[in-house]
Protein backbone atom coordinates (compact mmCIF):
# COMPACT_ATOMS: atom_id res chain seq x y z
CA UNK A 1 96.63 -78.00 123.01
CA UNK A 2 98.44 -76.14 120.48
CA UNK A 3 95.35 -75.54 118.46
CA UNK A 4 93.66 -74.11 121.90
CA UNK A 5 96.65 -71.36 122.42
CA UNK A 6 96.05 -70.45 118.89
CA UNK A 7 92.46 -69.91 119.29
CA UNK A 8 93.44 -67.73 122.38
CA UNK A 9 95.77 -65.62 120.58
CA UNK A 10 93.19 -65.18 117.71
CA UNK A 11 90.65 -63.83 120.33
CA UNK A 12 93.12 -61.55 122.04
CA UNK A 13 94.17 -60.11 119.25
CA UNK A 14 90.60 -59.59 118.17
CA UNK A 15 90.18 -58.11 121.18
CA UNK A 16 93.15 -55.24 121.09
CA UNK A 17 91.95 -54.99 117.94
CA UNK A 18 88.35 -53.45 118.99
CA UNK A 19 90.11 -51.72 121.74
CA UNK A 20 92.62 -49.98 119.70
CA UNK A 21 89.92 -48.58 117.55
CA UNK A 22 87.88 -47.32 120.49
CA UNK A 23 90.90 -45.58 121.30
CA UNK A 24 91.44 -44.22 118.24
CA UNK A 25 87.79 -42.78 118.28
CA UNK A 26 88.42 -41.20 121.63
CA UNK A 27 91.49 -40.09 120.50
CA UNK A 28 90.42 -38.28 117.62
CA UNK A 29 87.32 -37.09 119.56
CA UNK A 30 89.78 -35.38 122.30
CA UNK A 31 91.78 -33.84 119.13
CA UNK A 32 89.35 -31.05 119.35
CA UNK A 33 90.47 -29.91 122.74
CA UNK A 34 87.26 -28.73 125.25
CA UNK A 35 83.97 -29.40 124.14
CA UNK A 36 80.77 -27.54 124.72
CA UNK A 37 80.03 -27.33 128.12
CA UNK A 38 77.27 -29.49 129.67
CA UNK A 39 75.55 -26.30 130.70
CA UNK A 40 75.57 -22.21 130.85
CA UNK A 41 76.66 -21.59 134.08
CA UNK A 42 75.62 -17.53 134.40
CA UNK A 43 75.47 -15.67 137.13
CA UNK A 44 74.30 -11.69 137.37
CA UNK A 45 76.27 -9.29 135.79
CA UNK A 46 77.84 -12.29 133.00
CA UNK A 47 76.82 -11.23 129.32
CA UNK A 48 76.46 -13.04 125.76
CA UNK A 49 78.33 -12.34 122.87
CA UNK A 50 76.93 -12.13 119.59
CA UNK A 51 79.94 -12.45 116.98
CA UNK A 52 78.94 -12.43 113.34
CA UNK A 53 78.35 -10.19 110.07
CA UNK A 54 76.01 -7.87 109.12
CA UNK A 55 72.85 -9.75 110.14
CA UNK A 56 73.96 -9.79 113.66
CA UNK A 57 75.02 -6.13 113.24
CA UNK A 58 71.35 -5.36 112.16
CA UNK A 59 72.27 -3.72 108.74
CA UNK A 60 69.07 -2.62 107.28
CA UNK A 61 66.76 -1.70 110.63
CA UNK A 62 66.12 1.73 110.99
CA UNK A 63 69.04 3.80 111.19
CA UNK A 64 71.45 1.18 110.70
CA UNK A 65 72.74 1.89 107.13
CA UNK A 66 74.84 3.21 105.14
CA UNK A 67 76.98 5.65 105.96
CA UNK A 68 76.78 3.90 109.34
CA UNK A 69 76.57 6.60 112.25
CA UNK A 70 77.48 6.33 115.78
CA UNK A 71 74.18 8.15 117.33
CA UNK A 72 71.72 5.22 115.90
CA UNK A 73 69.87 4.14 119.12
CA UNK A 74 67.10 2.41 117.13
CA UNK A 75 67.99 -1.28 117.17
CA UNK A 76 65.75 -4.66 115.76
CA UNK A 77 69.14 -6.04 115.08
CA UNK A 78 68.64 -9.65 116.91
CA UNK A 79 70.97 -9.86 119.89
CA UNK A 80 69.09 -6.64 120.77
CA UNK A 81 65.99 -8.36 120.31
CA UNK A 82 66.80 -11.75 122.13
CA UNK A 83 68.45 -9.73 125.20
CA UNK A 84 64.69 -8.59 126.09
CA UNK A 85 63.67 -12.78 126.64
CA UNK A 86 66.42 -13.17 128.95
CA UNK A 87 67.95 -12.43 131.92
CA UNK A 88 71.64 -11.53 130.33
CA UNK A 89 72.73 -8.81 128.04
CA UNK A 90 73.66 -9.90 124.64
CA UNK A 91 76.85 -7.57 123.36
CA UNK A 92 76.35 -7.04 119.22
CA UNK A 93 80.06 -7.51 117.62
CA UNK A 94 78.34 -7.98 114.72
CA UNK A 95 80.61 -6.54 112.05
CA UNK A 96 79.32 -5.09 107.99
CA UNK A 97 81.28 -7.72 105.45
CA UNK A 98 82.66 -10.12 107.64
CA UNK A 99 84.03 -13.50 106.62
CA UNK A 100 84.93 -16.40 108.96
CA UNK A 101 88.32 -15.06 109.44
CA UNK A 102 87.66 -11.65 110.27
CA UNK A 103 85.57 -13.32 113.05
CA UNK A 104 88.66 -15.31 114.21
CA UNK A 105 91.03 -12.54 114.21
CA UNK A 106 88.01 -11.16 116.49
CA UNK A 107 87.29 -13.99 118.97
CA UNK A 108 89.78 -12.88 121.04
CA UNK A 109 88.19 -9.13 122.40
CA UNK A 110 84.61 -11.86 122.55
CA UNK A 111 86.18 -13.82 125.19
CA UNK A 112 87.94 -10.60 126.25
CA UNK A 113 84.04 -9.88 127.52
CA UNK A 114 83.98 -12.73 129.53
CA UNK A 115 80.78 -13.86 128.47
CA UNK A 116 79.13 -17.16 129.48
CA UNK A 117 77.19 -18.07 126.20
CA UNK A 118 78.78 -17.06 122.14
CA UNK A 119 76.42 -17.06 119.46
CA UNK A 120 78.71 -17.46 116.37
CA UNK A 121 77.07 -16.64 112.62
CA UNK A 122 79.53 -16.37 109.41
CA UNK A 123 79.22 -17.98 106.07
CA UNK A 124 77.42 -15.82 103.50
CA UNK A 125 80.41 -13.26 102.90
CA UNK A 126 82.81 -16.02 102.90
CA UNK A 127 79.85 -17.57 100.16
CA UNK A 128 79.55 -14.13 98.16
CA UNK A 129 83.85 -14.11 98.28
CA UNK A 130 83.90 -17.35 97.00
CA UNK A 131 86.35 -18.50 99.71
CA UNK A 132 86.83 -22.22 100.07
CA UNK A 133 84.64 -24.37 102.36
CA UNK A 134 87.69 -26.30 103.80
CA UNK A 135 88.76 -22.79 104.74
CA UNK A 136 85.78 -21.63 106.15
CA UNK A 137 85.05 -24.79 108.33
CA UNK A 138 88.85 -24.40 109.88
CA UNK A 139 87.95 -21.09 110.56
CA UNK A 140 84.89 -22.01 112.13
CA UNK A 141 86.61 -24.88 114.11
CA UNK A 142 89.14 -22.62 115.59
CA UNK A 143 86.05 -19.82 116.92
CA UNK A 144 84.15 -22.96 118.79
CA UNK A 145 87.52 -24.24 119.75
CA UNK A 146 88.67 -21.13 121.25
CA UNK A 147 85.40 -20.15 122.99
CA UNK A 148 85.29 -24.07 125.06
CA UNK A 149 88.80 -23.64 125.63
CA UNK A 150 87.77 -20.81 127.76
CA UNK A 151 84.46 -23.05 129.30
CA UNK A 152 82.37 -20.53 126.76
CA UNK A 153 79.32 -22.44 125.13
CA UNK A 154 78.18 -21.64 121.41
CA UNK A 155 75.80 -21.40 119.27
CA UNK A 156 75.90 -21.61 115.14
CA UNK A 157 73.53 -18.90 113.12
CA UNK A 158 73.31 -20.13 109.74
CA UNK A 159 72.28 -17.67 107.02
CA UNK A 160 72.13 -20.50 104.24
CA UNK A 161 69.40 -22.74 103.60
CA UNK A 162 68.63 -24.81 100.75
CA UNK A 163 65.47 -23.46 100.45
CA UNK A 164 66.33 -20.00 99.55
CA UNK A 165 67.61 -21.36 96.27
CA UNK A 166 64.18 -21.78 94.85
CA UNK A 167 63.38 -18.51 96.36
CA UNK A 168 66.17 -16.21 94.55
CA UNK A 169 64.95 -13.97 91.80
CA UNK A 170 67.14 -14.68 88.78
CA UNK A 171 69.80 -11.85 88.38
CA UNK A 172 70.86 -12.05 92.24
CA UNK A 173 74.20 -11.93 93.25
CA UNK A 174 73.72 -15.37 94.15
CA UNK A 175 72.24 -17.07 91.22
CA UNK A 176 74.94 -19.98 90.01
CA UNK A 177 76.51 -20.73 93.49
CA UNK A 178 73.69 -23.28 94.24
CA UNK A 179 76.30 -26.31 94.81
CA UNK A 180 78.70 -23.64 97.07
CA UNK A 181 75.17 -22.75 98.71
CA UNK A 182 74.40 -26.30 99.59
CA UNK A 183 78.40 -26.83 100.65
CA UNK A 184 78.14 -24.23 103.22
CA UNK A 185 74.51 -25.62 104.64
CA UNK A 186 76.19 -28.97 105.22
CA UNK A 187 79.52 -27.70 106.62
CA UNK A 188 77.10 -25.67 109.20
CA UNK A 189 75.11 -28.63 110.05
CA UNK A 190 77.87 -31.33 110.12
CA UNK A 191 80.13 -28.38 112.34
CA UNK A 192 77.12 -28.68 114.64
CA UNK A 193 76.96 -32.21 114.66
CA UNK A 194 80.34 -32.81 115.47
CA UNK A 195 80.40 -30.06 118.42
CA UNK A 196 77.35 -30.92 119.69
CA UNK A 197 76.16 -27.47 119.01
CA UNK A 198 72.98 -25.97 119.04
CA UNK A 199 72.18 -24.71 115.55
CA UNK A 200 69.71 -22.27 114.46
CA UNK A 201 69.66 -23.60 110.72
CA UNK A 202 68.02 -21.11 108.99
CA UNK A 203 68.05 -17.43 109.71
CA UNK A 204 66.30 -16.32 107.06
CA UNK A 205 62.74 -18.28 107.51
CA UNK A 206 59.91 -16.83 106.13
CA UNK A 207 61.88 -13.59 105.27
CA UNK A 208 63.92 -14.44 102.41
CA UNK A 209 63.08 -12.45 99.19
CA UNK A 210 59.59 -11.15 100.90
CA UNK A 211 59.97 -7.87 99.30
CA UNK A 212 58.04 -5.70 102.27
CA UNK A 213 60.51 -7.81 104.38
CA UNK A 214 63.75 -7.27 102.91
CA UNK A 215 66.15 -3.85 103.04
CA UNK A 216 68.27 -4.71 100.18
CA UNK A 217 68.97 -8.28 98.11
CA UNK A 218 70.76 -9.21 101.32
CA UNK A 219 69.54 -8.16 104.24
CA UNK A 220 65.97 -7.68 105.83
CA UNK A 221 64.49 -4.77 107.00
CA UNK A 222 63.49 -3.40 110.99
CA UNK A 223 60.39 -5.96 110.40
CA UNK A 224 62.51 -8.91 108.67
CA UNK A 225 64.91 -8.66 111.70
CA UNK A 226 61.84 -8.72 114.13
CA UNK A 227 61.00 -12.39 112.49
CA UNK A 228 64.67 -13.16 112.34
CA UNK A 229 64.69 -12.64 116.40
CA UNK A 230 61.76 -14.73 116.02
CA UNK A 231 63.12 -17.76 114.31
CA UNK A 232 66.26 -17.91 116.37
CA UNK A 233 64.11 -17.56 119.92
CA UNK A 234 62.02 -20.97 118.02
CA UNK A 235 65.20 -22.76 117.48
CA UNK A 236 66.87 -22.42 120.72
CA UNK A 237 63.67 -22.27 123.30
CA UNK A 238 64.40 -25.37 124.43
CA UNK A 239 68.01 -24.58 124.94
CA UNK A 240 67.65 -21.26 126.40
CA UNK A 241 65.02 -22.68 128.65
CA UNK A 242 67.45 -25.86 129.82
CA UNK A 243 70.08 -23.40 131.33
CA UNK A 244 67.35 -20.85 132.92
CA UNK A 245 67.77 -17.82 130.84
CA UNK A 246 64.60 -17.34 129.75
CA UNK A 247 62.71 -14.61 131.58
């Protein structure tokens, strides 16, 4: 009898056991607060935000360069772009230089917008900087965090691929940050992962260092920017198309 109860004991515990892990799963799971909404719920007059660097900005199509003026109506910049597939305005707060943290300290006048849908792309000036992944990826987890605390769904925009590395002529200001490079991919994809996010993995498809595509060593020109549109319209069809926003 004895050796019966101690069999029974064995099993319960067993049992807690595989419970108490599940828990802990869940637990750590509901750490993150909100997660991204099951769908965009949008309505007329609701907008998209575009928060990001200079590649959401549009630096390098038409007038849109240095010294940046305030009259320049021509626009290939993406959110631009995008806006004209769907049935929702996409507001550029695309910002010249910006790091993960400038987009944090901006998340706030985002939400301010109200806007239904967030497409979220930092990385390469936090690369070029040389600031820490660990910092980035808490800066990162904060944006998403913020935006589905508010019932906001988001996209990631990565600008870094593994495949530009073969791609990058040898003098460019990137040249020796392959391993940070590849750091950054993975934190992107993995952030994704984790969020259940859709990710547009690689912005720069086809564009990076074609020479009658490119403005600069960093950004493209009005026609890279049309393809950029292009690539993120490929990557998120299916998405887009899921929540009705496509025209």
């Amino acid at each position: 009898m004895k050796s019966r109860y101690s069999l029974l004991a064995i099993v319960l515990s067993l049992g807690l056991l595989f419970i108490g892990g599940g828990c802990a799963q869940d637990s750590e799971k509901n750490a993150l607060g909100p997660g991204q909404p099951p769908s965009v719920e949008w309505g007329e007059g609701d907008v998209i935000v575009a928060l990001g660097t200079s590649l959401t900005f549009g630096y390098g199509a038409g007038c849109k360069v240095l010294p940046l003026r305030t009259d320049c109506a021509a626009d290939s910049a993406y959110p631009a772009l995008l806006a004209e597939r769907l049935f929702l305005p996409i507001v550029n707060l695309g910002q010249p230089g910006a790091t993960s943290r400038d987009g944090l300290l901006r998340t706030e006048e985002a939400i301010a917008l109200a806007p239904v849908l967030a497409f979220v792309e930092f990385g390469g000036n936090d690369l070029i900087q040389g600031i820490a992944v660990d910092e980035v990826r808490a800066n990162l987890e904060k944006i998403v965090g913020r935006f589905h605390a508010e019932g906001i769904a988001v996209v990631l925009l990565s600008s870094i691929h593994p495949d530009m590395i073969e791609n990058t002529p040898a003098g460019h200001r990137l040249t020796g940050l392959t391993a940070e490079a590849l750091a950054y991919h993975a934190l992107l994809v993995d952030l994704a992962s984790t969020r259940d996010l859709p990710l547009v993995e690689f912005l720069f498809e086809d564009i990076w260092w074609e020479r009658k595509l490119m403005y600069d060593s960093l950004h493209p020109n009005g026609v890279g920017y049309v393809r950029m549109e292009e690539n993120i319209f490929r990557s998120l069809r299916d998405f887009l198309a899921a929540n009705g926003m496509l025209k």
